[in-house]
N, C-alpha and C. Protein backbone atom coordinates (compact mmCIF):
# COMPACT_ATOMS: atom_id res chain seq x y z
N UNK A 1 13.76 29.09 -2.31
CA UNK A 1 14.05 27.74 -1.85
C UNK A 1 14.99 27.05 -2.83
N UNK A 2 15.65 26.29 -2.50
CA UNK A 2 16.42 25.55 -2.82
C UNK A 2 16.00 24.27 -3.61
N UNK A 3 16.68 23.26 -4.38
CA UNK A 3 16.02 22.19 -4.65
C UNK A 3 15.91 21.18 -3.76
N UNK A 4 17.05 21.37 -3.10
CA UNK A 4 17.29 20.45 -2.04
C UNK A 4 16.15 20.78 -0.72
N UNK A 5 15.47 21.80 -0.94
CA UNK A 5 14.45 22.34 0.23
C UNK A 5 13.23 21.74 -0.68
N UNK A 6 13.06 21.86 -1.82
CA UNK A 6 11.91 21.57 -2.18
C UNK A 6 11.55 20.20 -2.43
N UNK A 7 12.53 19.30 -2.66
CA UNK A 7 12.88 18.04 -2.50
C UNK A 7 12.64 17.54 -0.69
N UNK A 8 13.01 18.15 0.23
CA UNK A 8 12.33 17.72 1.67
C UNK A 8 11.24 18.09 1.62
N UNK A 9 10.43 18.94 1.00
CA UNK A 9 9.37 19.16 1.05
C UNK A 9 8.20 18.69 0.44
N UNK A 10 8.84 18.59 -0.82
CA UNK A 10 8.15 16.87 -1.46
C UNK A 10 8.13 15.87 -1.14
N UNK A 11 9.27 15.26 -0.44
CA UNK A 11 8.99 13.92 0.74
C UNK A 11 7.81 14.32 1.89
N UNK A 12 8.33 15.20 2.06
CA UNK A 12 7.17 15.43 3.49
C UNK A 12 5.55 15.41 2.89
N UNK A 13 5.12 15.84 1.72
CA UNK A 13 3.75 15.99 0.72
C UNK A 13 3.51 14.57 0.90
N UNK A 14 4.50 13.65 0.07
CA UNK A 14 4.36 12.50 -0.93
C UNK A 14 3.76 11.15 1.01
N UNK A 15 4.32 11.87 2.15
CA UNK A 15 4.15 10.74 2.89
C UNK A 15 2.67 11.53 3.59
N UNK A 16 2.50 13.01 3.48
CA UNK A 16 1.30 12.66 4.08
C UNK A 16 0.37 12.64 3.28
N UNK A 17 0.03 12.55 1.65
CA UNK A 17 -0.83 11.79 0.94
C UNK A 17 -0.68 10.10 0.90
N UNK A 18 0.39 9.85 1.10
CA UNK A 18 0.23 8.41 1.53
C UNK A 18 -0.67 8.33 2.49
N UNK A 19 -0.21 9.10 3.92
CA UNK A 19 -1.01 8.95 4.91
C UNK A 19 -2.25 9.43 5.44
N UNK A 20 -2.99 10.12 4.16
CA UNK A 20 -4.26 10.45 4.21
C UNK A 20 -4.61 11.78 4.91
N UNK A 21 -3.45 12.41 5.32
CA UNK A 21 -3.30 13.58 5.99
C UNK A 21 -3.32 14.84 5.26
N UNK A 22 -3.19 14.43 4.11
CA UNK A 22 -2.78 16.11 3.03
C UNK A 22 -4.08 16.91 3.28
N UNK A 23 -3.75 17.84 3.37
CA UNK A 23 -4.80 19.24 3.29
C UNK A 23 -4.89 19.68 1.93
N UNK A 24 -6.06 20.17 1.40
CA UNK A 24 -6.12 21.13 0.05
C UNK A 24 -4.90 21.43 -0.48
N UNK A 25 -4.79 22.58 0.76
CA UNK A 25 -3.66 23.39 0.06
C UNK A 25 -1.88 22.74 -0.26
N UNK A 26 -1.83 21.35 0.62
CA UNK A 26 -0.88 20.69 0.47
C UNK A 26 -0.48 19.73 -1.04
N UNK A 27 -1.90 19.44 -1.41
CA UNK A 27 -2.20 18.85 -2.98
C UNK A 27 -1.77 19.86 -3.71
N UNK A 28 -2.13 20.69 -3.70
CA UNK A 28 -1.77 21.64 -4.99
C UNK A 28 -0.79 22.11 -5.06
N UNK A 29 -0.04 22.54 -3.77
CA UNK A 29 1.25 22.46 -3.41
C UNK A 29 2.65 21.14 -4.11
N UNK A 30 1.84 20.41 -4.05
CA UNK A 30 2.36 18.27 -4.24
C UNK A 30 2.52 18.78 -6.12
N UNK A 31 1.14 18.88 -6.58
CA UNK A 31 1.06 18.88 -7.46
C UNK A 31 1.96 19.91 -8.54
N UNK A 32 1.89 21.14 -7.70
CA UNK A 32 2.93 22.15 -8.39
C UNK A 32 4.52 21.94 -8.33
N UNK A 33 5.25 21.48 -7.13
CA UNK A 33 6.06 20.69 -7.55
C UNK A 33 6.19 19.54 -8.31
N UNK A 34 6.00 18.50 -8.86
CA UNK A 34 5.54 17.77 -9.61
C UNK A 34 5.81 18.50 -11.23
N UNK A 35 4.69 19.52 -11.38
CA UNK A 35 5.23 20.49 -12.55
C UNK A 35 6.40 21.18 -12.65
N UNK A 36 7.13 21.54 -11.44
CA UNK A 36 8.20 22.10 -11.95
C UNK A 36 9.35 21.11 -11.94
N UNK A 37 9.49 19.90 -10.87
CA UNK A 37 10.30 19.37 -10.95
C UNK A 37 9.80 18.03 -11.61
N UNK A 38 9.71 17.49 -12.74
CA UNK A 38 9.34 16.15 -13.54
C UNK A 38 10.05 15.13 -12.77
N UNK A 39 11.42 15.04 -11.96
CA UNK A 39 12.14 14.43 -11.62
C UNK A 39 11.99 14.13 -10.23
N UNK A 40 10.90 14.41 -9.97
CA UNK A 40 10.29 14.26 -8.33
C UNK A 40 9.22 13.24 -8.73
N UNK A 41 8.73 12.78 -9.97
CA UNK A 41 7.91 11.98 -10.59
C UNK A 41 8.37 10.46 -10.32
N UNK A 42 9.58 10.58 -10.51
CA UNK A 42 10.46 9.03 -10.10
C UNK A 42 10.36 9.08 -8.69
N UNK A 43 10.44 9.73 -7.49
CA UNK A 43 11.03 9.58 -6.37
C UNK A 43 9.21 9.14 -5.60
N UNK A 44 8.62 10.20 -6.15
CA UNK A 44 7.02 9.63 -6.10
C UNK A 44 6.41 7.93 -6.67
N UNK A 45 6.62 7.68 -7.50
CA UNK A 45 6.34 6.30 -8.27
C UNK A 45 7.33 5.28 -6.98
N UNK A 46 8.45 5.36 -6.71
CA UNK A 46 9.40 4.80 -5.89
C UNK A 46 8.35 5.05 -4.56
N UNK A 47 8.22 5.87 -3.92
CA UNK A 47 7.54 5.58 -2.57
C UNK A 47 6.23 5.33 -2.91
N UNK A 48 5.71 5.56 -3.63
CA UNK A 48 4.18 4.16 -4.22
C UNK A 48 4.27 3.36 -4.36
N UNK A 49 5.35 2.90 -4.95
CA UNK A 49 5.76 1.30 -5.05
C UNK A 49 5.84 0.95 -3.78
N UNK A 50 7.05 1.15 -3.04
CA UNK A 50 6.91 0.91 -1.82
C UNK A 50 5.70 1.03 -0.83
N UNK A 51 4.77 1.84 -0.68
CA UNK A 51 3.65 1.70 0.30
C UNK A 51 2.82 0.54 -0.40
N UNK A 52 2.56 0.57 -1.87
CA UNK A 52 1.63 -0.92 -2.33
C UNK A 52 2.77 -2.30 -1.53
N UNK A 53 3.86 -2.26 -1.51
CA UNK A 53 4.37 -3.72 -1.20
C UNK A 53 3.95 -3.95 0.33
N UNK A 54 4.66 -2.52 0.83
CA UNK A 54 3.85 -3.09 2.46
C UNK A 54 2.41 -3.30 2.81
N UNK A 55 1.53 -2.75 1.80
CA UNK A 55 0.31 -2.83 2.23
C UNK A 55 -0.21 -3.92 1.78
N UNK A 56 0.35 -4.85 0.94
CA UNK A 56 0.27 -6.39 0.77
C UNK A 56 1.21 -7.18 1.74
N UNK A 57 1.93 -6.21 2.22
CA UNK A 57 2.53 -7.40 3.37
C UNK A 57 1.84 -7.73 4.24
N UNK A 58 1.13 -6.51 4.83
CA UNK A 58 0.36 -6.44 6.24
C UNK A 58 -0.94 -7.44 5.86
N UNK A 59 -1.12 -7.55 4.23
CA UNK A 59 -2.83 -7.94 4.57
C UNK A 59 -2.12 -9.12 4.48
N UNK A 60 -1.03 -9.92 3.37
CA UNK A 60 -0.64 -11.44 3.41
C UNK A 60 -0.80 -11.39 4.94
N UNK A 61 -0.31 -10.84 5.86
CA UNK A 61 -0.04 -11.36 7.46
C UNK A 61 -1.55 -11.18 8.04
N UNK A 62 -2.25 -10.43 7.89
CA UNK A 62 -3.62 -10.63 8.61
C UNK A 62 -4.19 -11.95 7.60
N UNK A 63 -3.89 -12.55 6.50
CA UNK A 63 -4.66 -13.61 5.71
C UNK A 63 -4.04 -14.38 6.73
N UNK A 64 -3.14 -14.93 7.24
CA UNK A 64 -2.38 -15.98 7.47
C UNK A 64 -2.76 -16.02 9.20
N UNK A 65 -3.06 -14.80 9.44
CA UNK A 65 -3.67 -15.16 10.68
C UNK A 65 -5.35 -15.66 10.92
N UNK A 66 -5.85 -15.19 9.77
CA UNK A 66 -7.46 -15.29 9.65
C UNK A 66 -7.60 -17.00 9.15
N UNK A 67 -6.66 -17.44 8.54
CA UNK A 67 -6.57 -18.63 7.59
C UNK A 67 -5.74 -19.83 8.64
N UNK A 68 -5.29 -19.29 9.54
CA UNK A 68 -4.07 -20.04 10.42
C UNK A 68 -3.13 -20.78 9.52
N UNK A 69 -2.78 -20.49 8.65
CA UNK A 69 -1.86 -20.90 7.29
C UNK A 69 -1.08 -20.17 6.63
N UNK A 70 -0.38 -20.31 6.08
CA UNK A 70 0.73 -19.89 5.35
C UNK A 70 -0.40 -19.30 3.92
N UNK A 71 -0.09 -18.15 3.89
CA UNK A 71 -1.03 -17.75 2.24
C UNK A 71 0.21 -17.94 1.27
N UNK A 72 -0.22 -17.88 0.14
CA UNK A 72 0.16 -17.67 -1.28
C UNK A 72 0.73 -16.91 -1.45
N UNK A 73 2.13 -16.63 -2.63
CA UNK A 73 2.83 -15.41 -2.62
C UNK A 73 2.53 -15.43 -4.16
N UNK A 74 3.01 -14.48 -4.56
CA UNK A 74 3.29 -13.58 -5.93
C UNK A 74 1.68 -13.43 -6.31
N UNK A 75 1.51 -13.33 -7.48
CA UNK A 75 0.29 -12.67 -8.12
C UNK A 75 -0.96 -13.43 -7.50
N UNK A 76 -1.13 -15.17 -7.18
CA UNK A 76 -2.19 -15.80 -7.04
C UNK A 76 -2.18 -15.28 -5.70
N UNK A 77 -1.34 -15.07 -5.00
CA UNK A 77 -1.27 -14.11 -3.53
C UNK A 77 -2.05 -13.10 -3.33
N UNK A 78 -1.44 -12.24 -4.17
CA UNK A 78 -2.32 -10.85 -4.14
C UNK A 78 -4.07 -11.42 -4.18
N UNK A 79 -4.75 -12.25 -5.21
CA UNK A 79 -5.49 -12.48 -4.83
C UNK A 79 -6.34 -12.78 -3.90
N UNK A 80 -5.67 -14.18 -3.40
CA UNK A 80 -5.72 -14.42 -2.38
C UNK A 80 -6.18 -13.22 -0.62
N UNK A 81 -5.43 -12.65 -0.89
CA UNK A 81 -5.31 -11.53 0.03
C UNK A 81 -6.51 -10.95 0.05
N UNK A 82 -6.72 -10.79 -1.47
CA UNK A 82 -8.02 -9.51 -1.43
C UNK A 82 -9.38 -10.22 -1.43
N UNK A 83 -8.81 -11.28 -1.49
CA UNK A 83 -10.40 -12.33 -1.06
C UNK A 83 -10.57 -12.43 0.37
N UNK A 84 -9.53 -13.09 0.62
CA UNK A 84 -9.65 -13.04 2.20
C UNK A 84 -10.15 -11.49 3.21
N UNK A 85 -9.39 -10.70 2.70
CA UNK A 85 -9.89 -9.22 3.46
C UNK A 85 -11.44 -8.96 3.29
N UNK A 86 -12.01 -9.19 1.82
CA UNK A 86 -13.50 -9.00 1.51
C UNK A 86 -13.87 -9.89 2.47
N UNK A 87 -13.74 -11.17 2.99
CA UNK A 87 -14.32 -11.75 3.42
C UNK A 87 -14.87 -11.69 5.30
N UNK A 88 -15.99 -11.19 5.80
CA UNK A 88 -15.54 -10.98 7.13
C UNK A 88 -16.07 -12.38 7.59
N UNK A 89 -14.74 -12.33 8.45
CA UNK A 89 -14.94 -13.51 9.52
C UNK A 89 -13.68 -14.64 8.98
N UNK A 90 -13.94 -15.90 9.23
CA UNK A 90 -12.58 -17.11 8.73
C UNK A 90 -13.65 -17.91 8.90
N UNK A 91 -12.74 -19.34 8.91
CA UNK A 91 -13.51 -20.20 8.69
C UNK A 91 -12.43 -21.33 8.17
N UNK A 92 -12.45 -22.75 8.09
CA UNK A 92 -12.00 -23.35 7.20
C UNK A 92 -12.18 -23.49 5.95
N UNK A 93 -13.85 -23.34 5.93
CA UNK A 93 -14.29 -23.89 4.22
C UNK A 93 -13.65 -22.05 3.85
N UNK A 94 -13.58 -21.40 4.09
CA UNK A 94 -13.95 -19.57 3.68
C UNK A 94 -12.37 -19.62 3.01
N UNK A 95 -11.46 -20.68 4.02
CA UNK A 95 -9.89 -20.54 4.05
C UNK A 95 -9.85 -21.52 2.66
N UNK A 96 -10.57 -22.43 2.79
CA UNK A 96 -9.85 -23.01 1.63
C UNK A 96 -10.46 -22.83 0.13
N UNK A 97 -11.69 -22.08 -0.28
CA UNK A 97 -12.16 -21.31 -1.02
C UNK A 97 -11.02 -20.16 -1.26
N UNK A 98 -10.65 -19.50 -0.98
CA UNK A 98 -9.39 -18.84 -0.68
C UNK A 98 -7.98 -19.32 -1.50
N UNK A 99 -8.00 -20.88 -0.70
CA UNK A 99 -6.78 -21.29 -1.62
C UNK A 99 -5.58 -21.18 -0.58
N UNK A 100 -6.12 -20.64 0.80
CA UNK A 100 -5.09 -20.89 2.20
C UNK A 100 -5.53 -21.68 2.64
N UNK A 101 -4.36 -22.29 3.64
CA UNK A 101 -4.39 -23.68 4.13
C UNK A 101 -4.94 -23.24 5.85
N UNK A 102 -5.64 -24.08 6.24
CA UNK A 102 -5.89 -23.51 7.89
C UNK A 102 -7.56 -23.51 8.10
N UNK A 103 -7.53 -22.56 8.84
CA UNK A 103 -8.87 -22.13 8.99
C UNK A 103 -9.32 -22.53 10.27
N UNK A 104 -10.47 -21.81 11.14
CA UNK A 104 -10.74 -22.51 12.38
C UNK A 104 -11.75 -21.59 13.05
């Protein structure tokens, strides 16, 4: 194989451990590239970064629907977020414990 083959093939690993899909033999597979290529280490950290941002996008947007408000951005955000998700159900008082505006 090629690098350029093993490099599609490390994208293809890196998204279905994102997506909870990897098999055994696909990890160790992930992982052994990884050892041979160190430089697949950046391209990995880069699509982690990226799946953590969307997966704070999606919950800011379910807060803002649970809260009927606009949530919080940057770090007091993230909080925010992960309060609100622990929390089942809404509410006003739940929303503004929270620190989002809304609630209902």
């Amino acid at each position: 194989m090629t690098i350029a083959e093993h490099e599609a093939r490390f994208t293809y690993l890196v998204m279905a451990l994102v997506e909870n899909v990897a098999k055994p033999d696909e990890i160790a597979e992930f992982r052994a590239l990884l050892r041979q290529y160190p430089e697949f280490k950046l391209q990995y950290l880069e699509q982690m970064r990226l799946h953590g941002l969307m997966v704070r996008r999606q919950a800011m947007s379910r807060t803002r629907a649970a809260c009927g408000g606009a949530a919080e951005s940057g770090i007091a955000g993230a909080a925010v977020t992960a309060g609100a998700i622990a929390v089942n159900g809404g509410g006003a008082d739940r929303c503004r414990r929270l620190g989002v505006a809304g609630g209902g």
